[in-house]
C-alpha atoms as a PDB file:
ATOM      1  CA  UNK A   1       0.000   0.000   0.000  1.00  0.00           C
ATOM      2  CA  UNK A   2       0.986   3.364  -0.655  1.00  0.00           C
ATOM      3  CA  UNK A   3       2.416   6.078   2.011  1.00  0.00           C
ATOM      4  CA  UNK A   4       0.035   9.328   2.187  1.00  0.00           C
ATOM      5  CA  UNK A   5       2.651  11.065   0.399  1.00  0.00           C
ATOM      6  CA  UNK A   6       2.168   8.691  -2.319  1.00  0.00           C
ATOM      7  CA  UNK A   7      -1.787   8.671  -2.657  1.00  0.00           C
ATOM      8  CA  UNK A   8      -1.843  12.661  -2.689  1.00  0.00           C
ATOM      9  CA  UNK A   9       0.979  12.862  -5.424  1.00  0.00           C
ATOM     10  CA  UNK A  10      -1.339  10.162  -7.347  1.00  0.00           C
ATOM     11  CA  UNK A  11      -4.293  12.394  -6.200  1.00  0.00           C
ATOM     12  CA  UNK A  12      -2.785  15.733  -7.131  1.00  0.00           C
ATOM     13  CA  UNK A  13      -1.918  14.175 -10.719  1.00  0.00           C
ATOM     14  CA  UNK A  14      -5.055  12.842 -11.241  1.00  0.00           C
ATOM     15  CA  UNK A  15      -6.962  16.199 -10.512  1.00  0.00           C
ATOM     16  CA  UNK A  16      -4.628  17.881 -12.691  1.00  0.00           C
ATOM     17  CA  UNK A  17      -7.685  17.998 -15.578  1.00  0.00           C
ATOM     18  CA  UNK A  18     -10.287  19.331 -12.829  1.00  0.00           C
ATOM     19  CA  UNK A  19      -7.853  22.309 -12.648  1.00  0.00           C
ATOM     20  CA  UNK A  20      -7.662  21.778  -8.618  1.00  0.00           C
ATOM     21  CA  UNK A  21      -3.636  21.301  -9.177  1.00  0.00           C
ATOM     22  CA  UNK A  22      -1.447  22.138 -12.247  1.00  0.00           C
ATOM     23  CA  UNK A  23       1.677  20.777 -12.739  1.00  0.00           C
ATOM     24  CA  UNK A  24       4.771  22.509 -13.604  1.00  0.00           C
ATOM     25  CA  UNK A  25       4.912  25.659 -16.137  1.00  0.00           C
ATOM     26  CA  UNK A  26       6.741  23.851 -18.828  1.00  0.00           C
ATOM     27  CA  UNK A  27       7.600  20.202 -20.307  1.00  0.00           C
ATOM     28  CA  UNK A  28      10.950  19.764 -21.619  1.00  0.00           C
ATOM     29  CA  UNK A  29      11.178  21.299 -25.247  1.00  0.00           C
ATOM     30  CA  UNK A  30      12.790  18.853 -27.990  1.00  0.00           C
ATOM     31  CA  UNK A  31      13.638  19.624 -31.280  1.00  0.00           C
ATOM     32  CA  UNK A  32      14.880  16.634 -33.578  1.00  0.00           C
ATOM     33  CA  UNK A  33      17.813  16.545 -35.414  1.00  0.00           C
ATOM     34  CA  UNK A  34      20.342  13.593 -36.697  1.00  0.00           C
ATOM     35  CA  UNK A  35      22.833  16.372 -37.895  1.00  0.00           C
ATOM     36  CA  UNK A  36      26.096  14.955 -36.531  1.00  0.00           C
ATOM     37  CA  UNK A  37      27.868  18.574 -36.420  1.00  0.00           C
ATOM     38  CA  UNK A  38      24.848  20.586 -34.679  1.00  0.00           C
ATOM     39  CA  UNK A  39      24.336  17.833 -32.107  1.00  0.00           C
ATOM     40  CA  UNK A  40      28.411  17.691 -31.141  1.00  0.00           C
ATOM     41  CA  UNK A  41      28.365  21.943 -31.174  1.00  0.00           C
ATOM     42  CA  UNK A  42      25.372  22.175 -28.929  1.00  0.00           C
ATOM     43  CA  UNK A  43      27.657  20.352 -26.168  1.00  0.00           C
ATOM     44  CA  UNK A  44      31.073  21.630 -27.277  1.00  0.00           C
ATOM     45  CA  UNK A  45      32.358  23.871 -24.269  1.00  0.00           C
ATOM     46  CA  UNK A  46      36.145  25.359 -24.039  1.00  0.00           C
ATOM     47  CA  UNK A  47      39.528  23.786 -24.664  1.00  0.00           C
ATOM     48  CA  UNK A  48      38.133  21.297 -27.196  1.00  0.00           C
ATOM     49  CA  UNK A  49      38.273  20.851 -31.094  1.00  0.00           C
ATOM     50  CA  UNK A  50      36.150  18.543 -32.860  1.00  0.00           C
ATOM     51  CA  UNK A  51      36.167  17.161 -36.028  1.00  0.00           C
ATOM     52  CA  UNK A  52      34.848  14.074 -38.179  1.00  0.00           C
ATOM     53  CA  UNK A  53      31.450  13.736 -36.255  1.00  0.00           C
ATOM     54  CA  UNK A  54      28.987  11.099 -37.637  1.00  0.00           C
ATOM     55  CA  UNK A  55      25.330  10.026 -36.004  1.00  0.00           C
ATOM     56  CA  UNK A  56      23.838   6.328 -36.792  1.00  0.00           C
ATOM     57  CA  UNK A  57      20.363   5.890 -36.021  1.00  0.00           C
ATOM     58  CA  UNK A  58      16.744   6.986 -36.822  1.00  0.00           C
ATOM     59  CA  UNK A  59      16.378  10.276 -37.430  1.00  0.00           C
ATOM     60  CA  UNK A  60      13.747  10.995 -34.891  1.00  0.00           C
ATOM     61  CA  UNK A  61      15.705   9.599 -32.623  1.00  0.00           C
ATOM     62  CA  UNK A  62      18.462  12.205 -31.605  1.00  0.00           C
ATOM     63  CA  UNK A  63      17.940  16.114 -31.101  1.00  0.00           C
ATOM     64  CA  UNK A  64      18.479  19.409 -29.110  1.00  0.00           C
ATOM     65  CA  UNK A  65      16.673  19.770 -26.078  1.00  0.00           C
ATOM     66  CA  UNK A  66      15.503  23.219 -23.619  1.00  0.00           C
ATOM     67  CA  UNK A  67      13.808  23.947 -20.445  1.00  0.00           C
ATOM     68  CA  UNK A  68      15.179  20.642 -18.803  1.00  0.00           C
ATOM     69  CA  UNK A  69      15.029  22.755 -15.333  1.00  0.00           C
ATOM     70  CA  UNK A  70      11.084  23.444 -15.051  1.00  0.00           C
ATOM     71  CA  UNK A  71      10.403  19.090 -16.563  1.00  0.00           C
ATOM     72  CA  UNK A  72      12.835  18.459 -13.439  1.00  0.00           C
ATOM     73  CA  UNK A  73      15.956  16.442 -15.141  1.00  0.00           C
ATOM     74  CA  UNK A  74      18.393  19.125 -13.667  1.00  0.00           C
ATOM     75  CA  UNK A  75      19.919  20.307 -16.515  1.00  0.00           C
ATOM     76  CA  UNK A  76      18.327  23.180 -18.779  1.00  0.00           C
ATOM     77  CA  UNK A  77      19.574  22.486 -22.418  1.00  0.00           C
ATOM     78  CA  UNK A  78      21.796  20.680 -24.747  1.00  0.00           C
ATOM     79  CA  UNK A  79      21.491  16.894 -26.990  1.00  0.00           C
ATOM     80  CA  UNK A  80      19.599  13.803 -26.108  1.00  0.00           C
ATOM     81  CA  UNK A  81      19.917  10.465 -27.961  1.00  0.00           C
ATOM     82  CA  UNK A  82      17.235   8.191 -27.372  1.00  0.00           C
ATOM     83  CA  UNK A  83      16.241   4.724 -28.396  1.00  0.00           C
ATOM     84  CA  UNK A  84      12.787   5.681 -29.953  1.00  0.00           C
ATOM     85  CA  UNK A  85      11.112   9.109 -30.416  1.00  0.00           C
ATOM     86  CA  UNK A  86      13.155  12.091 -28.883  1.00  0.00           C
ATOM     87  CA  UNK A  87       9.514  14.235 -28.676  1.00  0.00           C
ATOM     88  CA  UNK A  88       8.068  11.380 -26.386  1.00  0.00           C
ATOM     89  CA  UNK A  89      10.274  13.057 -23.775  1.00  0.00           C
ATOM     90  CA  UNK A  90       8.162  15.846 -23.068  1.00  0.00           C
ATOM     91  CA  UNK A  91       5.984  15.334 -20.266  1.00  0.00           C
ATOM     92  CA  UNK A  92       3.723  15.590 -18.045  1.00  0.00           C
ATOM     93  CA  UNK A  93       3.871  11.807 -17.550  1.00  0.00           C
ATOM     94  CA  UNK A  94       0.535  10.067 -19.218  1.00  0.00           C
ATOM     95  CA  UNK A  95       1.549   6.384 -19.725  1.00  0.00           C
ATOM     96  CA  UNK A  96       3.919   3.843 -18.508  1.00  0.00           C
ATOM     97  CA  UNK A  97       4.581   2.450 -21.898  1.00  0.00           C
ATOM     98  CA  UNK A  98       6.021   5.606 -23.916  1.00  0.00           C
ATOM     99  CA  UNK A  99       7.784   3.863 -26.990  1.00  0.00           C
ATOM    100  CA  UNK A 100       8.714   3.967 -30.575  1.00  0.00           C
ATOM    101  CA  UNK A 101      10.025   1.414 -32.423  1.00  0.00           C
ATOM    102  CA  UNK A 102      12.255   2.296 -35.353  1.00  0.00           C
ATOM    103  CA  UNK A 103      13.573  -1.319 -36.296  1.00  0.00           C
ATOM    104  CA  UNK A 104      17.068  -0.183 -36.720  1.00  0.00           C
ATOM    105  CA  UNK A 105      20.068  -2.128 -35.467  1.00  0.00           C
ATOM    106  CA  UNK A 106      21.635  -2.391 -31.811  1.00  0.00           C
ATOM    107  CA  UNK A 107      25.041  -1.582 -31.041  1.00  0.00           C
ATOM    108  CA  UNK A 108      28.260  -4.221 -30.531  1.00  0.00           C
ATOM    109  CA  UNK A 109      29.902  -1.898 -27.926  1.00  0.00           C
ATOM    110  CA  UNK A 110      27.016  -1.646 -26.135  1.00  0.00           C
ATOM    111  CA  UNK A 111      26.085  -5.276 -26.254  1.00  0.00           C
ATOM    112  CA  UNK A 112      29.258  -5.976 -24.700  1.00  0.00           C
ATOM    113  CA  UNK A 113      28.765  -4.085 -21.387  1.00  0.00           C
ATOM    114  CA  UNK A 114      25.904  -6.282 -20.559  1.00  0.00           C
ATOM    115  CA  UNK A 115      27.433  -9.728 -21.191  1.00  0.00           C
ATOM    116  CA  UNK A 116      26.529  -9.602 -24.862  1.00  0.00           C
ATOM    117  CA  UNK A 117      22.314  -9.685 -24.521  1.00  0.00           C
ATOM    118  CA  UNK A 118      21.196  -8.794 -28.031  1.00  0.00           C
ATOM    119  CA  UNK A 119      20.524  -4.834 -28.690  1.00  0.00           C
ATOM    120  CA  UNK A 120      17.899  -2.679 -30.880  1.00  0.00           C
ATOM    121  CA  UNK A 121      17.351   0.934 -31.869  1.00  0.00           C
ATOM    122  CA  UNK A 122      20.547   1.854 -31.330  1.00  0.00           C
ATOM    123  CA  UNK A 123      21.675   6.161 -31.496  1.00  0.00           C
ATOM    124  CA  UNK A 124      25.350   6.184 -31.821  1.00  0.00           C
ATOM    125  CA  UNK A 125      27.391  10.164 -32.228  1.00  0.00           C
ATOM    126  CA  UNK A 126      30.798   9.835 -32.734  1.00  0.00           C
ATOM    127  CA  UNK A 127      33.698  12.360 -33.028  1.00  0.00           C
ATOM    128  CA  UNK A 128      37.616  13.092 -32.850  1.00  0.00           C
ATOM    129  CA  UNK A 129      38.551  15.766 -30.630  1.00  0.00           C
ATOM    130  CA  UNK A 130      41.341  17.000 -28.891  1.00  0.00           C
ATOM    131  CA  UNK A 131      41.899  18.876 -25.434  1.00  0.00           C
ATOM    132  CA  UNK A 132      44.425  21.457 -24.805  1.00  0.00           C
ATOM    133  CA  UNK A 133      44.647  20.355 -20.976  1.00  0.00           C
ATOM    134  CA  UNK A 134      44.696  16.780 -21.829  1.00  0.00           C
ATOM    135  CA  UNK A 135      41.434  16.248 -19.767  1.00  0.00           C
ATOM    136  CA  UNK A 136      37.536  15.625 -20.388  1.00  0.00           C
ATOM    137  CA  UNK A 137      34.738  16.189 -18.237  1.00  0.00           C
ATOM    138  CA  UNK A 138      30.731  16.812 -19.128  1.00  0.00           C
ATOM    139  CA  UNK A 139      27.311  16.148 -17.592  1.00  0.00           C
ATOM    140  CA  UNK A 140      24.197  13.736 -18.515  1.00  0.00           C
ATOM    141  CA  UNK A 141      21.168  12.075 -17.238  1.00  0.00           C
ATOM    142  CA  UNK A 142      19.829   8.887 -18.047  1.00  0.00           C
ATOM    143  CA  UNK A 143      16.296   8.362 -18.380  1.00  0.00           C
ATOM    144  CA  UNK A 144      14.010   5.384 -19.111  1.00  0.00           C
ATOM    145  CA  UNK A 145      10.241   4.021 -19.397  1.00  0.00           C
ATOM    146  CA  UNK A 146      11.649   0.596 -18.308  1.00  0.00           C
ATOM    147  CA  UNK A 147      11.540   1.988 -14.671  1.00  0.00           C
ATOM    148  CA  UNK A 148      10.178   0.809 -12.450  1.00  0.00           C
ATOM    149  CA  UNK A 149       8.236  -2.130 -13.775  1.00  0.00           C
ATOM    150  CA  UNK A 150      11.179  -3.828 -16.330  1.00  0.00           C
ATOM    151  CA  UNK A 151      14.269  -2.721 -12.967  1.00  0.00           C
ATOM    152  CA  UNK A 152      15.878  -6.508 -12.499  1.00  0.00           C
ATOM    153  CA  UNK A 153      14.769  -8.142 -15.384  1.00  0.00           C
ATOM    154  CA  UNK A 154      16.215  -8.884 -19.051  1.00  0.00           C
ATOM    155  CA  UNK A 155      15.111  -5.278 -20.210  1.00  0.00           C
ATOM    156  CA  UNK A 156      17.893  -3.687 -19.215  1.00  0.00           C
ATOM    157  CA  UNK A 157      18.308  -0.916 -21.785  1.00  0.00           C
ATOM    158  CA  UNK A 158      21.913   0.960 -21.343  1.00  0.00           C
ATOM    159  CA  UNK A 159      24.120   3.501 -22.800  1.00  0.00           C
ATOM    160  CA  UNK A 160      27.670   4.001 -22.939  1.00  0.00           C
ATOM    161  CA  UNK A 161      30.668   6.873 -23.380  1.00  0.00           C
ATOM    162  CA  UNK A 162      33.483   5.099 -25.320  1.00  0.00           C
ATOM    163  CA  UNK A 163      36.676   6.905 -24.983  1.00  0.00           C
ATOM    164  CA  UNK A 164      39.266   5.444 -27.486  1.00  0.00           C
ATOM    165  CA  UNK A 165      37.005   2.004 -27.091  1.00  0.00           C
ATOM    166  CA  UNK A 166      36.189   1.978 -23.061  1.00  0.00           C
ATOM    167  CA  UNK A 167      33.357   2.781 -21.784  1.00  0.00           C
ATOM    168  CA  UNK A 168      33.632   5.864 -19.892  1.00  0.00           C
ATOM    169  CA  UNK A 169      29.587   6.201 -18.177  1.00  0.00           C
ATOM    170  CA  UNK A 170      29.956   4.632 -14.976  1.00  0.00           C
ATOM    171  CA  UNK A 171      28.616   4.516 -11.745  1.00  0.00           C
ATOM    172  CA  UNK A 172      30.319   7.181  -9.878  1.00  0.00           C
ATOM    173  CA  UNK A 173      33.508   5.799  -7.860  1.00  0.00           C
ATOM    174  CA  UNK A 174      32.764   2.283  -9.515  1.00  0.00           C
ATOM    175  CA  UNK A 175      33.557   0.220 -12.578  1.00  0.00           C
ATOM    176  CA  UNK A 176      30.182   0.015 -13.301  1.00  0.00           C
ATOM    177  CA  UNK A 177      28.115   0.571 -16.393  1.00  0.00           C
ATOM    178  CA  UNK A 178      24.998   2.642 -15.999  1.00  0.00           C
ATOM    179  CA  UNK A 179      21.860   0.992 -16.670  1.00  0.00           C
ATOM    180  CA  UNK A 180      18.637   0.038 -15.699  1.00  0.00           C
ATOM    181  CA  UNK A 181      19.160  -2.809 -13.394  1.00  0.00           C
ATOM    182  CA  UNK A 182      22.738  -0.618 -11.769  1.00  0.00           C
ATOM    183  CA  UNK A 183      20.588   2.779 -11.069  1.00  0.00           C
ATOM    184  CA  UNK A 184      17.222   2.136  -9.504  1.00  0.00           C
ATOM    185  CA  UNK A 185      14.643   2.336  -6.347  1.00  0.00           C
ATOM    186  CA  UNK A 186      13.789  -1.327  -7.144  1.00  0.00           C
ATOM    187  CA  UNK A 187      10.690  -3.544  -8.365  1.00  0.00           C
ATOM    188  CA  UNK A 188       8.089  -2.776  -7.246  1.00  0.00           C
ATOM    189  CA  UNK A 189       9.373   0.771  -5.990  1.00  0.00           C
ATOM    190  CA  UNK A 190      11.298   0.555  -3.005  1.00  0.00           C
ATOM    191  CA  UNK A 191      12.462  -3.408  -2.813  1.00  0.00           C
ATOM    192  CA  UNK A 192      15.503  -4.118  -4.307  1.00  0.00           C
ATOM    193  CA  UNK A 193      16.842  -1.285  -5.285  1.00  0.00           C
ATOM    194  CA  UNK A 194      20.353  -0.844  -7.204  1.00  0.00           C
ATOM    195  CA  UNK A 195      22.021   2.804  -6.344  1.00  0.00           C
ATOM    196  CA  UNK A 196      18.730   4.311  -5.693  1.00  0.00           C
ATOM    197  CA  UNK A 197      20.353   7.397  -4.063  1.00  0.00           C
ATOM    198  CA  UNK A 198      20.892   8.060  -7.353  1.00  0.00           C
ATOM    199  CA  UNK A 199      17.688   7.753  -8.909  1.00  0.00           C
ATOM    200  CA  UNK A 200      14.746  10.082  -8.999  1.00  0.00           C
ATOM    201  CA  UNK A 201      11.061   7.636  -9.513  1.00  0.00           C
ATOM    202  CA  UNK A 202       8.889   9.662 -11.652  1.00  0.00           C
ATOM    203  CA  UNK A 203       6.204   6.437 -12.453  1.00  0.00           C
ATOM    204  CA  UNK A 204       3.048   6.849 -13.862  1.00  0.00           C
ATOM    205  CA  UNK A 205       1.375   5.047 -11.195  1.00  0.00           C
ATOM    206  CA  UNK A 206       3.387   6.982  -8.376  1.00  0.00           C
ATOM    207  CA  UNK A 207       2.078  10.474  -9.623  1.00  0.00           C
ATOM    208  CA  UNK A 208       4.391  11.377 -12.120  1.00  0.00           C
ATOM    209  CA  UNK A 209       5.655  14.420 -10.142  1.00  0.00           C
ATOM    210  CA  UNK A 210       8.060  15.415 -12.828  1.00  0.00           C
ATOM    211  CA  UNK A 211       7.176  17.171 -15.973  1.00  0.00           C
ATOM    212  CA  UNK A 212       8.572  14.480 -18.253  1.00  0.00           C
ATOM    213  CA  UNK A 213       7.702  11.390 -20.109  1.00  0.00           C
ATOM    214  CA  UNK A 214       9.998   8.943 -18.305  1.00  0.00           C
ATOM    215  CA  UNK A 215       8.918   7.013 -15.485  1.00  0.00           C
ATOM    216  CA  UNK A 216      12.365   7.520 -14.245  1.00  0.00           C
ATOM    217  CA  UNK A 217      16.021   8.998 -14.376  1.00  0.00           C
ATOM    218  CA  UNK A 218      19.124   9.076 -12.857  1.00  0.00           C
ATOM    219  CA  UNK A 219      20.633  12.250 -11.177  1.00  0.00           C
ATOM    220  CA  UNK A 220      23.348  14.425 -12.521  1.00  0.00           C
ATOM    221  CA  UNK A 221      26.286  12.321 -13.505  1.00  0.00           C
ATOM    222  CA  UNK A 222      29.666  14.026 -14.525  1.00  0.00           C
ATOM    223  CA  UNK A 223      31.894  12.068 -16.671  1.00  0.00           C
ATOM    224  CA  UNK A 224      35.753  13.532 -16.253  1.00  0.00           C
ATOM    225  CA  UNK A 225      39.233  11.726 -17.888  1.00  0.00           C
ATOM    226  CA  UNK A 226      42.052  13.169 -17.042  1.00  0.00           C
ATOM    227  CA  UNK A 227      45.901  12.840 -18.592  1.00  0.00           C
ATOM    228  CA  UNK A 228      44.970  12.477 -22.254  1.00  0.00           C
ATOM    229  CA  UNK A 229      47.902  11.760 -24.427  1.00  0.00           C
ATOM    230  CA  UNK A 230      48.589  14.122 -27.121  1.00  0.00           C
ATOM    231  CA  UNK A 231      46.929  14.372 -29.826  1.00  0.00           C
ATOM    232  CA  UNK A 232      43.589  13.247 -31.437  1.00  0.00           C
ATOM    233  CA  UNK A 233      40.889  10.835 -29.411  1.00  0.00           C
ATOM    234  CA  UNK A 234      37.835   9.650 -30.526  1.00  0.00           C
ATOM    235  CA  UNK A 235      34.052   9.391 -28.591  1.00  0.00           C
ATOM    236  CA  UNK A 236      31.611   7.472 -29.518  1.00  0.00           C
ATOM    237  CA  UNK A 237      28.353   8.145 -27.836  1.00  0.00           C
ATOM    238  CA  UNK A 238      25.791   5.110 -27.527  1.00  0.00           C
ATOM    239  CA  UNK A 239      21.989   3.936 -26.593  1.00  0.00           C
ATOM    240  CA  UNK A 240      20.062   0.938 -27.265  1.00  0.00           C
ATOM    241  CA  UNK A 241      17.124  -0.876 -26.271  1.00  0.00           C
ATOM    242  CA  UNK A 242      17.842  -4.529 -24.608  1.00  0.00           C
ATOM    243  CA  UNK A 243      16.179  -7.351 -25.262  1.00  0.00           C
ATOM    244  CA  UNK A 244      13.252  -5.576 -27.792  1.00  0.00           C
ATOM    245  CA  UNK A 245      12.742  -2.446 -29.739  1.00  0.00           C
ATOM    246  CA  UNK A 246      10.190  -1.449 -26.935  1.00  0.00           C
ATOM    247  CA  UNK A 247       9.628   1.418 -23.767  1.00  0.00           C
ATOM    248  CA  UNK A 248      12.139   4.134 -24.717  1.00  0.00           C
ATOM    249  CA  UNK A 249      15.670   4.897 -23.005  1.00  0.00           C
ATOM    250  CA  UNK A 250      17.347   8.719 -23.390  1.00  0.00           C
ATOM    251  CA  UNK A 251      20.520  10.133 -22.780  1.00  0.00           C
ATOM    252  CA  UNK A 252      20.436  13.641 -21.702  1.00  0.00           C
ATOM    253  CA  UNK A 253      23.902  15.535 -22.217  1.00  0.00           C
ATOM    254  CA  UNK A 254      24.255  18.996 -20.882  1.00  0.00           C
ATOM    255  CA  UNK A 255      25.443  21.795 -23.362  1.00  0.00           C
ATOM    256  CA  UNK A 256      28.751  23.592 -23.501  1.00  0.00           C
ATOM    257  CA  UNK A 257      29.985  20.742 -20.884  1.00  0.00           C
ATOM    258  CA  UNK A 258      31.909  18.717 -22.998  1.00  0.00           C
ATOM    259  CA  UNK A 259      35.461  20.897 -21.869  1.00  0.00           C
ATOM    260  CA  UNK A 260      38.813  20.336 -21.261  1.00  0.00           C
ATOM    261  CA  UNK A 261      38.058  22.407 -17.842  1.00  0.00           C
ATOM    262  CA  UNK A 262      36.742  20.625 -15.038  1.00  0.00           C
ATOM    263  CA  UNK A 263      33.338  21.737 -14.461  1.00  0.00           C
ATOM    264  CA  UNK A 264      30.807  23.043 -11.327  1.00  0.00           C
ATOM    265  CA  UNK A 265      29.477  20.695  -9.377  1.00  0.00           C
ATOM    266  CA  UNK A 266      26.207  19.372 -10.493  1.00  0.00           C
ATOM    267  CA  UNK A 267      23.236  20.359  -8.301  1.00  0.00           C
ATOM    268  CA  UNK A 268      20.591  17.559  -6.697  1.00  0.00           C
ATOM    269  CA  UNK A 269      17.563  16.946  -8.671  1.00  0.00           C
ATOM    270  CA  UNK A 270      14.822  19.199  -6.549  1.00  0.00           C
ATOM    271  CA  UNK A 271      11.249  17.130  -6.474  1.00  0.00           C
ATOM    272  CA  UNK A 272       8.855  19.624  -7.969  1.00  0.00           C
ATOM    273  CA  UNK A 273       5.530  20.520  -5.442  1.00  0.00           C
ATOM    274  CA  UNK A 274       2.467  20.995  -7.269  1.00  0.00           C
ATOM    275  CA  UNK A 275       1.854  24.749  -7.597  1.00  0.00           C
ATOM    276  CA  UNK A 276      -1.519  24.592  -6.209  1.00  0.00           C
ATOM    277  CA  UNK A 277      -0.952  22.349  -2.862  1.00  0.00           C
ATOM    278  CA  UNK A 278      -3.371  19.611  -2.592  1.00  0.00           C
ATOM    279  CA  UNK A 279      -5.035  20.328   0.839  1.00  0.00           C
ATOM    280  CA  UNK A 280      -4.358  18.041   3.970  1.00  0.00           C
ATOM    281  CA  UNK A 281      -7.365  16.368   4.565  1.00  0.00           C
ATOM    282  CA  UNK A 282      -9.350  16.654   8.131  1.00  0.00           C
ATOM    283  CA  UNK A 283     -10.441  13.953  10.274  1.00  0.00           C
ATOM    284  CA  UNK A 284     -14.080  13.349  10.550  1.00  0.00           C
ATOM    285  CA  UNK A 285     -16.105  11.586  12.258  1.00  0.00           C
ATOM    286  CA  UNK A 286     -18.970  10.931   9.258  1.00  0.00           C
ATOM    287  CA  UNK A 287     -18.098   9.431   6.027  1.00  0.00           C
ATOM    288  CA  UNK A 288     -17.638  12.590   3.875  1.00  0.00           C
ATOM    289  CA  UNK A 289     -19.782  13.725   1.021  1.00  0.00           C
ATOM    290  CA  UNK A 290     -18.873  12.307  -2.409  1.00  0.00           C
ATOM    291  CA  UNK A 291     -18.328  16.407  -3.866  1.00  0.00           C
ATOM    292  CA  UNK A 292     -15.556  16.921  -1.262  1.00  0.00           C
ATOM    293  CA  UNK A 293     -11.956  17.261  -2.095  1.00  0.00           C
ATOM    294  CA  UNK A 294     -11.265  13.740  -0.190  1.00  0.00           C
ATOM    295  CA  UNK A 295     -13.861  11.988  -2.048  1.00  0.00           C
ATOM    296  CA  UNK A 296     -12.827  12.965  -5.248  1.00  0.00           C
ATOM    297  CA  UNK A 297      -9.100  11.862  -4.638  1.00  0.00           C
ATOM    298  CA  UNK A 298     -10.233   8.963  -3.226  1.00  0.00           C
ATOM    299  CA  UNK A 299     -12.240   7.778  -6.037  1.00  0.00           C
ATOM    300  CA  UNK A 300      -9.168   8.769  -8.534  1.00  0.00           C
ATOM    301  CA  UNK A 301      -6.513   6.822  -6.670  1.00  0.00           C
ATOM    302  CA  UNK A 302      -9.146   3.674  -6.969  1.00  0.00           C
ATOM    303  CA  UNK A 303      -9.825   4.374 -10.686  1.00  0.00           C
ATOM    304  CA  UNK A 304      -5.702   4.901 -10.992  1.00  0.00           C
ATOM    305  CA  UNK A 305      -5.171   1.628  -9.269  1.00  0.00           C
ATOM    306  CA  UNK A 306      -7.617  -0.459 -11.333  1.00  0.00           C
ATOM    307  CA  UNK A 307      -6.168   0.929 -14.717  1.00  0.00           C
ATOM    308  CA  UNK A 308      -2.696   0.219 -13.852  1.00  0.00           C
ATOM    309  CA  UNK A 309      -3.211  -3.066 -12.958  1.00  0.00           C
ATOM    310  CA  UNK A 310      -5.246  -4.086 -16.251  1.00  0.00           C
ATOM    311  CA  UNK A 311      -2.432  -1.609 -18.253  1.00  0.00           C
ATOM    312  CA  UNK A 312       0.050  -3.951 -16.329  1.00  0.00           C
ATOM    313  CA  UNK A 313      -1.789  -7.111 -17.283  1.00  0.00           C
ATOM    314  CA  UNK A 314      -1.943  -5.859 -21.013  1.00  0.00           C
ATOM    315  CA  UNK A 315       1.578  -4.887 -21.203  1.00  0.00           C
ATOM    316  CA  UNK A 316       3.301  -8.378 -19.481  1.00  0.00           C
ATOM    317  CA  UNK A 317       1.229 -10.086 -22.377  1.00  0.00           C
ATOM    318  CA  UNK A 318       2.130  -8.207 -25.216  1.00  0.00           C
ATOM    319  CA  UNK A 319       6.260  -8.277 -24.536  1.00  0.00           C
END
């Protein structure tokens, strides 16, 4: 059963159509683009040269993103690569199965990190650069519709930062590749959970309290290499789907971080409030009337919990 916290957040989203809450000003904005050279320059920052870039993938796939801050992810702008349609991003959150299914091939790199499971829908952006301090450092989010329902299971869509041909995206202080089943508050929320200090639940069923499309992501991650040789490297910047071409994955990366400088400190995630707080209710001793504000959240979290279990249902048969 659900905390309090988690039947008003469920509440507040539900009511969001009666006009009782609203959610947050404004959804993240994508535009789509497979352009190699205006994805890489919409993350260049200082000390680095690029050259050579090339982007694999479908076209809808890849793009420039804005107003990250007011969806929630942290970040305010730069390029995300996703594993379906970039615009599905854009919240508020309305389903738990947001997906697009190009039918284009996974990624042998990516495979790899995850003991070679077969890949789909691969986005790959790769480029040469050089630094003139002989370091690297930039910021990203991960974000997925696998979460929470697909955390510990064979669905385990990832992404990966290949520097020179290793995999750069880790867990921070580990070896470890970041994923679905390595960053996550568990299945069903809160039980076996992998890192989930580092993840922020935003699942349909929970409320969706972020403005975005993804029923979860990962905080602010900063990747940093330092002691380059001289000289010209080469990035290659991955995401596929794992085990089908279903439930998108996205990698957010921030603009004008990818620098030879090291870079600020990345702020925590804040968890948006509803602008309109959804009033504590009052004990009473009689059952309340069905046109007060208790009654009417009640009767949404029921509805809510009835339609995710037969959406659920539906979705376990299809995949």
């Amino acid at each position: 059963m659900k905390s309090l916290q988690g039947f008003f957040k469920t509440g507040a989203f539900s009511l969001l159509g009666l006009g009782l809450v609203t959610a947050p000003a404004q959804a993240v904005n994508i535009t789509t683009s497979s352009d190699p050279n205006i994805l890489v320059n919409n993350i260049l920052g200082s000390g680095i040269t690029i050259s050579n870039a090339t982007y694999q993938g479908a076209s809808i796939a890849s793009g420039i993103f804005t107003d990250g801050l007011t969806s929630g992810i942290g970040i305010d702008r730069g390029i995300i690569l996703t594993t379906g349609n970039a615009k599905l991003a854009s919240g508020p959150n309305t389903t738990e199965s947001a997906s697009s299914s190009n039918k284009v091939p996974g990624d042998t790199d990516l495979s790899a990190l995850i003991s070679g499971v077969k890949t789909f829908d691969a986005s790959v952006l790769e480029f040469e650069f050089t630094s003139t301090t002989g370091n690297l450092f930039f910021n990203y989010v991960f974000a997925s519709e696998e979460y929470n329902e697909y955390v510990n299971s064979q669905y385990n869509d990832v992404f990966g930062f290949f520097l020179d041909g290793k995999n750069i995206a880790l867990i921070p202080g580990t070896n470890t590749p970041v994923s679905i089943n390595t960053v996550n508050g568990g299945n069903p929320f809160g039980s076996n959970a992998t890192n989930p200090q580092l993840f922020n639940n935003n699942a349909f069923s929970d409320g969706g309290i972020y403005n975005l499309q993804y029923d979860g992501f990962t905080n602010i991650f900063s990747v940093q290499f330092l002691g380059l040789s001289e000289g010209v490297h080469r990035l290659k910047i991955a995401i596929a789907d794992v085990g089908d071409y279903r439930y998108d994955s996205a990698v957010f990366i921030q603009a004008g971080t990818f620098s030879a400088g090291e870079l600020p400190k990345p702020k925590p995630t804040p968890v948006p409030q509803p602008t309109t707080p959804v009033p504590t209710p009052t004990p009473v001793k009689q059952v309340p009337e069905p046109t007060t504000i208790v009654g009417i959240l009640a009767s949404a979290a029921f509805g809510l919990t009835s339609l995710r279990k037969r959406t659920l249902a539906a979705t376990k048969a299809l995949r």
